[in-house]
N, C-alpha and C. Protein backbone atom coordinates (compact mmCIF):
# COMPACT_ATOMS: atom_id res chain seq x y z
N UNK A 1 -34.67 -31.92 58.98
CA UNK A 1 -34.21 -31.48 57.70
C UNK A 1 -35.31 -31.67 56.67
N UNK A 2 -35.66 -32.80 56.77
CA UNK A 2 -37.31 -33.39 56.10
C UNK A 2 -38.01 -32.42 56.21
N UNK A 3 -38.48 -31.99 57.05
CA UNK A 3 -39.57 -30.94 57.41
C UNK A 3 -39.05 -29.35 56.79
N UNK A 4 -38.23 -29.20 57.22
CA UNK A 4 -37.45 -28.05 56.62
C UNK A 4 -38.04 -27.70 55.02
N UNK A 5 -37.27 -28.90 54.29
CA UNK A 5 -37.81 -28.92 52.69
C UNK A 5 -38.69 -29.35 52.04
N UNK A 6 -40.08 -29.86 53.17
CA UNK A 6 -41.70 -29.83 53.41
C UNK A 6 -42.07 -28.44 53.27
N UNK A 7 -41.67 -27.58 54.00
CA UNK A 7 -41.84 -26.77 54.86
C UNK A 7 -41.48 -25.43 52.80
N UNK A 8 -40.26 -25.96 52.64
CA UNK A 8 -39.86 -24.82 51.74
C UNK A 8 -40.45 -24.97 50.48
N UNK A 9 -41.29 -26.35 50.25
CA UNK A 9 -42.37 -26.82 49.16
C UNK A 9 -43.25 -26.29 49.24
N UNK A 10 -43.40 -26.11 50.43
CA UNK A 10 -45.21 -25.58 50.71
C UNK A 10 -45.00 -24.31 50.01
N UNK A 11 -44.40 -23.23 50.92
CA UNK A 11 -43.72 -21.85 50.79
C UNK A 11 -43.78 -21.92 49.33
N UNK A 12 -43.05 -22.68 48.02
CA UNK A 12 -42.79 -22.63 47.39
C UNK A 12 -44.14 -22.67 46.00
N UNK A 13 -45.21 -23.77 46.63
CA UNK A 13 -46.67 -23.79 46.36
C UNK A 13 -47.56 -22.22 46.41
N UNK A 14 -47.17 -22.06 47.40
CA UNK A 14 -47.91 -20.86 47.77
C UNK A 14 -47.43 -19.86 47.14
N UNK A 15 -46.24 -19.32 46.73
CA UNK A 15 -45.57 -18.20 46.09
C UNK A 15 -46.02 -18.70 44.50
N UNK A 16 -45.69 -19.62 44.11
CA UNK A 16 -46.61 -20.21 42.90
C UNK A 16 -47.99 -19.53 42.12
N UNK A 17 -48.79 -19.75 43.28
CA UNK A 17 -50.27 -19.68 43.35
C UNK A 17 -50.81 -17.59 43.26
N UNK A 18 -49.52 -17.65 43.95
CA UNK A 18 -49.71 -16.25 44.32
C UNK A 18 -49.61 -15.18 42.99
N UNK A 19 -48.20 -15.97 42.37
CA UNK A 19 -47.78 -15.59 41.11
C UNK A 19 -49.03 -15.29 40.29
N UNK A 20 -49.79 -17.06 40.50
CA UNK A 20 -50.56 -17.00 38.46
C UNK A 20 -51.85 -16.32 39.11
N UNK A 21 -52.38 -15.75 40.55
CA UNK A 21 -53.85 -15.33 41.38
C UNK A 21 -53.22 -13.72 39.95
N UNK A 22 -52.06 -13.43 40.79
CA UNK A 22 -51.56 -11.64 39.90
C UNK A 22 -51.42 -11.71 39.03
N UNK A 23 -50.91 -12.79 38.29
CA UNK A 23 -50.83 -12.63 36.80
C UNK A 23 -52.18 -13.14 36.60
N UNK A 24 -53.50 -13.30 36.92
CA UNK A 24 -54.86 -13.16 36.35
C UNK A 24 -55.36 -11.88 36.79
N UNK A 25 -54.88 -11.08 37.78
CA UNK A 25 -55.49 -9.74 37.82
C UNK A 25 -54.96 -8.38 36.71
N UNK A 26 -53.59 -9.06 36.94
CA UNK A 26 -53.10 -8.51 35.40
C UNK A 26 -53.89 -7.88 34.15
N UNK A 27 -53.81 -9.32 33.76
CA UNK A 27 -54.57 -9.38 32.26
C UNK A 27 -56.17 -9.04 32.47
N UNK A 28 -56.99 -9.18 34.04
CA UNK A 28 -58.02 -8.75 33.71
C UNK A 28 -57.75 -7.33 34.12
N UNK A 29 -57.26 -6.66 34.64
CA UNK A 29 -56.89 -5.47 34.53
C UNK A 29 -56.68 -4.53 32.93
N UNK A 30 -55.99 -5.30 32.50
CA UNK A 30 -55.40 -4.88 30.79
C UNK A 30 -56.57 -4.92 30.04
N UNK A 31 -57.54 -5.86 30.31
CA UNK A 31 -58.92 -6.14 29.90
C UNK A 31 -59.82 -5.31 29.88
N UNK A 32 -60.13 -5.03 31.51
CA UNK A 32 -61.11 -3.92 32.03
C UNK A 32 -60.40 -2.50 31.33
N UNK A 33 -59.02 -2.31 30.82
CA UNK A 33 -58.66 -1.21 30.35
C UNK A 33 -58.99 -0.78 29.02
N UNK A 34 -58.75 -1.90 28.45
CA UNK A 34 -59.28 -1.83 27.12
C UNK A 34 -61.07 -1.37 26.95
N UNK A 35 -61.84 -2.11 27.65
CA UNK A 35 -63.16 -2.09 27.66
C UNK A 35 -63.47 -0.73 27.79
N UNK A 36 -62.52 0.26 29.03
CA UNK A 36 -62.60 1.08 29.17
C UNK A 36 -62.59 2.40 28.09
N UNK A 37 -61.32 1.79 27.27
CA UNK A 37 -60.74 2.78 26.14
C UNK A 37 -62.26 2.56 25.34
N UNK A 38 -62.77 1.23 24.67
CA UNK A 38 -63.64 1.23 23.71
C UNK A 38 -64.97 1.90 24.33
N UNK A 39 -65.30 1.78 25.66
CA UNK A 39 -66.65 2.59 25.89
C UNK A 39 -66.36 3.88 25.87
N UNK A 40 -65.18 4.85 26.01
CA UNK A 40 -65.34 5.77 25.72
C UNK A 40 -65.67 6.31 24.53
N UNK A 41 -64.78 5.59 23.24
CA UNK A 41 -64.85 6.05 22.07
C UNK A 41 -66.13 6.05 21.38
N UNK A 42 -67.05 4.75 21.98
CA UNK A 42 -68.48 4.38 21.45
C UNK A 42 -69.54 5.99 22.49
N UNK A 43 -69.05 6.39 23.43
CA UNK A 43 -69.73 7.61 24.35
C UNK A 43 -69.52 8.95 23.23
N UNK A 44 -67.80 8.86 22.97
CA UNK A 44 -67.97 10.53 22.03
C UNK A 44 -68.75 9.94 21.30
N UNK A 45 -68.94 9.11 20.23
CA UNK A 45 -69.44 9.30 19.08
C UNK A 45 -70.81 9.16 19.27
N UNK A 46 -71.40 8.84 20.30
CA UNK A 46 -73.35 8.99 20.57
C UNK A 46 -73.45 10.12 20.94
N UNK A 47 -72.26 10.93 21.76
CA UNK A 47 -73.12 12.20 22.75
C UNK A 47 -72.50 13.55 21.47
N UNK A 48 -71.54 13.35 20.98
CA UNK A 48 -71.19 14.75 19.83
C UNK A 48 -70.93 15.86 20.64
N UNK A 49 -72.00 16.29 20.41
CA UNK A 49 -72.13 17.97 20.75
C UNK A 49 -72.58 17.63 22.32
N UNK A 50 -72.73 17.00 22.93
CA UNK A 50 -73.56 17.24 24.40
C UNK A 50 -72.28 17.60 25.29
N UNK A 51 -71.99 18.76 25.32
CA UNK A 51 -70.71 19.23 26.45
C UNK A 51 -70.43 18.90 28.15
N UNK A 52 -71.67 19.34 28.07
CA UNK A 52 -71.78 19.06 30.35
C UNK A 52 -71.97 17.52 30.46
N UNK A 53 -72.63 16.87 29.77
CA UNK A 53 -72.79 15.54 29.48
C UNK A 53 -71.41 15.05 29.12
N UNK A 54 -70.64 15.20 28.63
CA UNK A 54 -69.21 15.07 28.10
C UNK A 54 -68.04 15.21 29.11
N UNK A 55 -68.15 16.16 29.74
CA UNK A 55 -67.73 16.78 30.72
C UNK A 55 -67.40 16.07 31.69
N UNK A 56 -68.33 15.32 32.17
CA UNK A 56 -68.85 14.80 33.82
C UNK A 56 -68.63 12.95 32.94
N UNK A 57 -68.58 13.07 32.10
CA UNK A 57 -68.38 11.31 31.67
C UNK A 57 -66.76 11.11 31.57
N UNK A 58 -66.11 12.35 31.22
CA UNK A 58 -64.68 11.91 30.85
C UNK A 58 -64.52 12.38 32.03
N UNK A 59 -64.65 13.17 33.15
CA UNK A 59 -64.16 13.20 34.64
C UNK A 59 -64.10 11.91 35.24
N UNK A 60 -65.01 11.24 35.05
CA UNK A 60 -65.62 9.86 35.50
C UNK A 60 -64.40 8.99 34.84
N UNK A 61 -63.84 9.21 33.44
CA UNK A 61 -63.25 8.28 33.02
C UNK A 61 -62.05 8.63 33.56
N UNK A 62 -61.19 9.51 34.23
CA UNK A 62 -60.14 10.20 34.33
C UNK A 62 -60.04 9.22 35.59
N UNK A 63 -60.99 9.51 36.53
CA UNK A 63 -61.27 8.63 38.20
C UNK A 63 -60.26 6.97 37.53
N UNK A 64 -61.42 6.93 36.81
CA UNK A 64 -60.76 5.44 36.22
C UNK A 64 -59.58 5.08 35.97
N UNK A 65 -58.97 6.09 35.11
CA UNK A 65 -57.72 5.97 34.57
C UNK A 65 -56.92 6.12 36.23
N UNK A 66 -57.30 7.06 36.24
CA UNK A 66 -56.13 7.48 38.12
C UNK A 66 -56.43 5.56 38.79
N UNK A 67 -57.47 5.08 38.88
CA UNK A 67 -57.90 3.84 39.40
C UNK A 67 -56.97 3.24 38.98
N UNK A 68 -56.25 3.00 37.32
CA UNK A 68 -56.16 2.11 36.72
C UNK A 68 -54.28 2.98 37.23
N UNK A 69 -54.20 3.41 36.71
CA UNK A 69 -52.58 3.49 37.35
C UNK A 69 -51.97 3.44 38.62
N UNK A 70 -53.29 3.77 39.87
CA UNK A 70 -53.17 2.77 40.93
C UNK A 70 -53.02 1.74 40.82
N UNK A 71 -53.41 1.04 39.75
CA UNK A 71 -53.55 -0.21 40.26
C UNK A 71 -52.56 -0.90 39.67
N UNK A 72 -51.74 -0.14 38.65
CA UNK A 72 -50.48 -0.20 37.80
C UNK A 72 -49.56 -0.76 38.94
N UNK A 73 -49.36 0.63 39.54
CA UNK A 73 -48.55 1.46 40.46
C UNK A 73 -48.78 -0.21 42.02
N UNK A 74 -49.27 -0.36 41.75
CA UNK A 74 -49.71 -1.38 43.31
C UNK A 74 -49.35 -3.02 42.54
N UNK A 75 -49.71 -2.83 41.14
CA UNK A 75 -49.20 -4.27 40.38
C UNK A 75 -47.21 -4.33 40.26
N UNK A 76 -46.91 -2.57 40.26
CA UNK A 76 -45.57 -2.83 39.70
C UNK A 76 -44.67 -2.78 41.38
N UNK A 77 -45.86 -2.88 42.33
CA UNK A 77 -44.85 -2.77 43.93
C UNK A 77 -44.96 -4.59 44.02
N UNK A 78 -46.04 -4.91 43.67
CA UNK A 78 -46.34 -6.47 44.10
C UNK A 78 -45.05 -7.31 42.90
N UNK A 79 -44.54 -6.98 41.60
CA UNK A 79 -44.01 -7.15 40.88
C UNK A 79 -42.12 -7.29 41.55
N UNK A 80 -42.26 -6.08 42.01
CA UNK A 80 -41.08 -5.90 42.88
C UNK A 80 -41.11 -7.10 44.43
N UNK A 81 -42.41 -6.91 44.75
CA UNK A 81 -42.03 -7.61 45.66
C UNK A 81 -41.85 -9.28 45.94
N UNK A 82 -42.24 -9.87 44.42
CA UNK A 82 -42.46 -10.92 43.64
C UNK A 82 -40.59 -11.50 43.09
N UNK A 83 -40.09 -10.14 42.84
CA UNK A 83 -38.85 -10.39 42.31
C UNK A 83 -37.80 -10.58 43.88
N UNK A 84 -38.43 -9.69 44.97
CA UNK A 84 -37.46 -9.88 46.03
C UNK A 84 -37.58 -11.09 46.57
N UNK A 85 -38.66 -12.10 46.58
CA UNK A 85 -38.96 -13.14 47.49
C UNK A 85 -38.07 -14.16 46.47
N UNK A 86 -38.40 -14.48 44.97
CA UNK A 86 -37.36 -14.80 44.09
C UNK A 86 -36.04 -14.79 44.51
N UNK A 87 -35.29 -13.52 44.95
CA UNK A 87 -33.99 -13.42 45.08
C UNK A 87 -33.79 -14.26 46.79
N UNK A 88 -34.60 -14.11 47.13
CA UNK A 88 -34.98 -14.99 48.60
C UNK A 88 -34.51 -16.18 48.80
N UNK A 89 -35.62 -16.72 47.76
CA UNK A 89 -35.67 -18.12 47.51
C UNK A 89 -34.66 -18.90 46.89
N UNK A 90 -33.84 -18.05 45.93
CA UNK A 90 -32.90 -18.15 45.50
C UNK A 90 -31.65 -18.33 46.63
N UNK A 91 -31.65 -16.79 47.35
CA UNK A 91 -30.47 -17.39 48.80
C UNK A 91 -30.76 -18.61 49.71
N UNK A 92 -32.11 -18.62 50.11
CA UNK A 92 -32.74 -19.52 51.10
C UNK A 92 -32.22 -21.22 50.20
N UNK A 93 -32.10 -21.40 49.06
CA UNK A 93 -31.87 -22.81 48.50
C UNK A 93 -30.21 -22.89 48.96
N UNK A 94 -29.66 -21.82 48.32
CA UNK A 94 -27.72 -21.84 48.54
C UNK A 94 -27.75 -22.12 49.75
N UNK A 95 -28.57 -21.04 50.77
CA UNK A 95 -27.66 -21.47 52.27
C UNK A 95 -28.27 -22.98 52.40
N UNK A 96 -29.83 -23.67 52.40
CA UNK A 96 -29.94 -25.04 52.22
C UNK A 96 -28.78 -25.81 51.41
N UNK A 97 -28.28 -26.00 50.43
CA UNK A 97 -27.64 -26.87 49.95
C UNK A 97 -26.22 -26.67 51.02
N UNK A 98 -26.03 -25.35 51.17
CA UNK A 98 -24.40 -25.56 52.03
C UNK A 98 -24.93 -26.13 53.17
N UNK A 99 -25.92 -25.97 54.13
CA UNK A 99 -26.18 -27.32 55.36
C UNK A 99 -26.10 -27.74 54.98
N UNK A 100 -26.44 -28.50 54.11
CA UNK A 100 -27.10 -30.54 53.65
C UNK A 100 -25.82 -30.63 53.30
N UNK A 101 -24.93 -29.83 52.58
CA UNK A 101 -23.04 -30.04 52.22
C UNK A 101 -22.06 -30.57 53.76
N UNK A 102 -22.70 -29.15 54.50
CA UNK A 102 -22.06 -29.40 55.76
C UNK A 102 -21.60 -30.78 56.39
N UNK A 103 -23.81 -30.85 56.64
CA UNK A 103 -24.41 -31.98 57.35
C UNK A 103 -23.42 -33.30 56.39
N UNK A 104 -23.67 -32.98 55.39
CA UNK A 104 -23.14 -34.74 54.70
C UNK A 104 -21.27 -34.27 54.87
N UNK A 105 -20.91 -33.56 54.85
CA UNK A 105 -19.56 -33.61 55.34
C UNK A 105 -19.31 -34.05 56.64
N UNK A 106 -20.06 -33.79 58.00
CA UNK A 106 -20.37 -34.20 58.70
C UNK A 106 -20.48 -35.75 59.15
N UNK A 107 -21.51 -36.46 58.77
CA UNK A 107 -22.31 -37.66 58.49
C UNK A 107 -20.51 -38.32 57.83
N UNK A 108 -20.23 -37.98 56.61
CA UNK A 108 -19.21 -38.34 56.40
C UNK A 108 -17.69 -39.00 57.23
N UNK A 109 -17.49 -37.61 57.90
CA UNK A 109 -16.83 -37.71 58.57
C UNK A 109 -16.83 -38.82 60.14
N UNK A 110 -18.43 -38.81 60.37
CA UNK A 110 -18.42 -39.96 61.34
C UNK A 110 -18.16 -41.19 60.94
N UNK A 111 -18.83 -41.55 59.84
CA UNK A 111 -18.71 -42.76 59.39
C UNK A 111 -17.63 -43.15 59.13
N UNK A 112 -15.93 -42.18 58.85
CA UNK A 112 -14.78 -42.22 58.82
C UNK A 112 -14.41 -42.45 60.11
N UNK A 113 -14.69 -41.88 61.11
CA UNK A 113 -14.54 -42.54 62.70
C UNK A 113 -14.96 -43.62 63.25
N UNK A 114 -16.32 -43.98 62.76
CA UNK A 114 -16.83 -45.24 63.14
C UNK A 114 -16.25 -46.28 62.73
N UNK A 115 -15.64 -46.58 61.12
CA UNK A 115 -14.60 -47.39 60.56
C UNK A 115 -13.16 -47.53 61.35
N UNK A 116 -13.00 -46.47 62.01
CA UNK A 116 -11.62 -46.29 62.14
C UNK A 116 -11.65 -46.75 63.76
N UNK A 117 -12.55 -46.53 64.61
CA UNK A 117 -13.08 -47.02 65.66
C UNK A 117 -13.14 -48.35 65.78
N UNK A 118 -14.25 -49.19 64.51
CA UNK A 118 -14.25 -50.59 64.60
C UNK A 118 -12.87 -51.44 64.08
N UNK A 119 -11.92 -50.90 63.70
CA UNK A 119 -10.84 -51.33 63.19
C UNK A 119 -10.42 -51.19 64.24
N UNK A 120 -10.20 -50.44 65.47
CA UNK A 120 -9.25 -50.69 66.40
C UNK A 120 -9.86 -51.68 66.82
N UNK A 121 -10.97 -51.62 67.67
CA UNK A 121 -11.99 -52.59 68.40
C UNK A 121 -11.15 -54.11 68.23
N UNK A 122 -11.48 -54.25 66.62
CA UNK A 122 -11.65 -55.41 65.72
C UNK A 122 -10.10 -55.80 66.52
N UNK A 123 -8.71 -54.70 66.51
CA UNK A 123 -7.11 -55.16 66.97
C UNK A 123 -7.60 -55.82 68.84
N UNK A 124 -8.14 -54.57 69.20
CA UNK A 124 -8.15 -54.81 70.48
C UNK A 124 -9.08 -56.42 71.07
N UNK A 125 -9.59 -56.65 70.00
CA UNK A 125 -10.55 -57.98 70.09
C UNK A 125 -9.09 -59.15 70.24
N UNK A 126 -8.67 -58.95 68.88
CA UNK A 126 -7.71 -59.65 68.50
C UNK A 126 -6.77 -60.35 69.50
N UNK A 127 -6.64 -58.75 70.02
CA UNK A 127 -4.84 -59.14 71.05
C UNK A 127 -5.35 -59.30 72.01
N UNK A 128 -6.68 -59.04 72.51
CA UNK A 128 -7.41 -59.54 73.64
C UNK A 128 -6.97 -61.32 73.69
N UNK A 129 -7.52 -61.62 72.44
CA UNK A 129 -7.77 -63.41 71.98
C UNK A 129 -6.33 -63.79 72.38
N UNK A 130 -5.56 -63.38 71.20
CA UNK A 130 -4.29 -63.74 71.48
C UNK A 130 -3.27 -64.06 73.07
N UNK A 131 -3.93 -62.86 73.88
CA UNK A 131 -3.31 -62.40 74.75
C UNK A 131 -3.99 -63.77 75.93
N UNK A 132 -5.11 -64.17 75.84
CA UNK A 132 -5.99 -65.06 76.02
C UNK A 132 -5.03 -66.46 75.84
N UNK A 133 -4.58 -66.61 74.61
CA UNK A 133 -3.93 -68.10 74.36
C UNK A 133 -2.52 -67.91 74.83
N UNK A 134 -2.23 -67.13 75.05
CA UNK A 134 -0.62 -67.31 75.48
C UNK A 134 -0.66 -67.23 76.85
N UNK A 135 -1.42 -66.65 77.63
CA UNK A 135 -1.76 -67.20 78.75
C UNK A 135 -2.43 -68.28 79.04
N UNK A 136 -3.03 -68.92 78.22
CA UNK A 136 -2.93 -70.50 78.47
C UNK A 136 -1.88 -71.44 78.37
N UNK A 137 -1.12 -70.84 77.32
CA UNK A 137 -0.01 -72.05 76.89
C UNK A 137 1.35 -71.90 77.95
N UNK A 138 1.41 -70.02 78.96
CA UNK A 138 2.14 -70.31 79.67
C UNK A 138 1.60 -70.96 81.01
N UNK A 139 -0.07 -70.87 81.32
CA UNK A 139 -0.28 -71.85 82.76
C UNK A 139 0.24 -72.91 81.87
N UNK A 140 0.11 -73.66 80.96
CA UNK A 140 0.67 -75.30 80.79
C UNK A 140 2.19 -74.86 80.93
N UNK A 141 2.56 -74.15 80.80
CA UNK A 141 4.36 -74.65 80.69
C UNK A 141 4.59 -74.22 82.22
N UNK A 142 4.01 -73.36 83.21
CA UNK A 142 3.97 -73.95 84.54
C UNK A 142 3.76 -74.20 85.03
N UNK A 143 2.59 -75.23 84.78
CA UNK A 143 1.94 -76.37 85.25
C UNK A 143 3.32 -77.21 85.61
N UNK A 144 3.71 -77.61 83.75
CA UNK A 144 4.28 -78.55 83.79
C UNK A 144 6.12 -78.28 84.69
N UNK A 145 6.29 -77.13 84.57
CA UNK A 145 7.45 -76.54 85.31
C UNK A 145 7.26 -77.00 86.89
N UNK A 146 5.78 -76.84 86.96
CA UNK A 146 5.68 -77.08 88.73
C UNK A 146 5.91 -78.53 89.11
N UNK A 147 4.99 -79.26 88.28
CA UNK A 147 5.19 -80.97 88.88
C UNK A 147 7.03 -81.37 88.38
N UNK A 148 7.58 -81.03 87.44
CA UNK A 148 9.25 -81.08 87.23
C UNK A 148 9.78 -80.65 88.51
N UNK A 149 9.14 -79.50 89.36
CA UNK A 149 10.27 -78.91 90.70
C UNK A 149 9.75 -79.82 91.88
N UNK A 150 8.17 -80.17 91.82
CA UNK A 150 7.77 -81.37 92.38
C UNK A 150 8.67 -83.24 92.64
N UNK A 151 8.63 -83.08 91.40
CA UNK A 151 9.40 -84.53 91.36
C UNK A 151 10.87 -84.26 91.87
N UNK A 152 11.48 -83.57 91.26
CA UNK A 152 12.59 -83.12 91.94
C UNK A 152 12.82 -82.70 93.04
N UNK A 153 12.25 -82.15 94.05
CA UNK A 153 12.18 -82.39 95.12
C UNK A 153 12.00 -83.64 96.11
N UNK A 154 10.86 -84.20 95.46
CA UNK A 154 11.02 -85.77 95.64
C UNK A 154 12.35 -86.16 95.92
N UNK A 155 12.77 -86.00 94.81
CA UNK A 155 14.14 -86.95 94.02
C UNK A 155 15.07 -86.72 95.00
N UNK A 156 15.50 -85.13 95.31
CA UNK A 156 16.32 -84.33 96.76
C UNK A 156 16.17 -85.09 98.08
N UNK A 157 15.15 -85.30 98.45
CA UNK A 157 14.56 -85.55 99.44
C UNK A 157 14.84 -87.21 99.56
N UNK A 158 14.13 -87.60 98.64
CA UNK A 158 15.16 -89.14 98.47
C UNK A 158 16.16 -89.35 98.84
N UNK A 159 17.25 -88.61 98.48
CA UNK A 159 18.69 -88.35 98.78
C UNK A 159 19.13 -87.99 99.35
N UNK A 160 18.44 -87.71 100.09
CA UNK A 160 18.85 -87.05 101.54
C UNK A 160 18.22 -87.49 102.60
N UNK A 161 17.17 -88.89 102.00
CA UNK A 161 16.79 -89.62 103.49
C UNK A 161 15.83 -89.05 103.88
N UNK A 162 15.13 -88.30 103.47
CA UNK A 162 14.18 -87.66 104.10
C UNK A 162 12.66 -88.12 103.13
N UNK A 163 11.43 -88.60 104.77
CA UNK A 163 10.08 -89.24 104.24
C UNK A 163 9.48 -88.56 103.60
């Protein structure tokens, strides 16, 4: 069970890590976009009038942009797939807590048997003991029953002349 929620720390480290790695490609993404927007605007205003030159620089920037909404488009699948492991992790804890509920209902429940176990034990010890002394006290009472049919026989035997 230990290992289990070793095991779902780690997992839990790692989805972490993974998070703030994308949320730094993010923002340098948003970054490199911006940089992007301002080198263009600083390009019209040096080249003006230069058309074919113009031409072949904003094609170039278009590549980029298509780049950059790939990379939108691939941030907003990893985003999604960020929110499903979430909803994951989220089930993966519920069904953990209902074992460990189980398990300690479980655990519970033995320890209700084991009590209830040593309480008989504890009777059966008891009437063992008991059962122990009253069979002593009846060998003494026919002990003493025997030498009484002893002497009395004697006593018969006396009385009847006989050695």
């Amino acid at each position: 069970m230990s290992e289990d929620l070793s095991r779902l720390l780690h997992l839990v480290m790692r989805l972490d890590e993974s998070v703030r790695a994308q949320g730094d490609q993010i923002f340098a993404l948003a970054d490199e976009q911006r940089s992007v927007r301002d080198t263009l605007r600083q390009m019209q205003a040096e080249l003006g009038n230069h058309g074919e030159e113009l031409k072949g620089q904003r094609q170039e920037l278009q590549w980029q942009r298509e780049e950059l909404k790939g990379h939108r488009e691939e941030l907003k699948g990893q985003r999604e797939e960020l929110k499903l492991l979430g909803d994951r992790m989220i089930n993966l804890r519920t069904d953990l807590m209902g074992r460990m509920d189980r398990l300690q209902d479980s655990i519970t429940s033995m320890r209700d048997d084991i009590g209830v176990n040593m309480g008989a034990t504890a009777h059966a010890v008891e009437t063992n003991d008991n059962t122990r002394a009253e069979l002593r006290s009846l060998g003494d009472v026919v002990t003493a029953m025997s030498r009484q049919i002893q002497r009395l026989q004697a006593d018969v035997r006396a009385l009847k002349g006989e050695p």
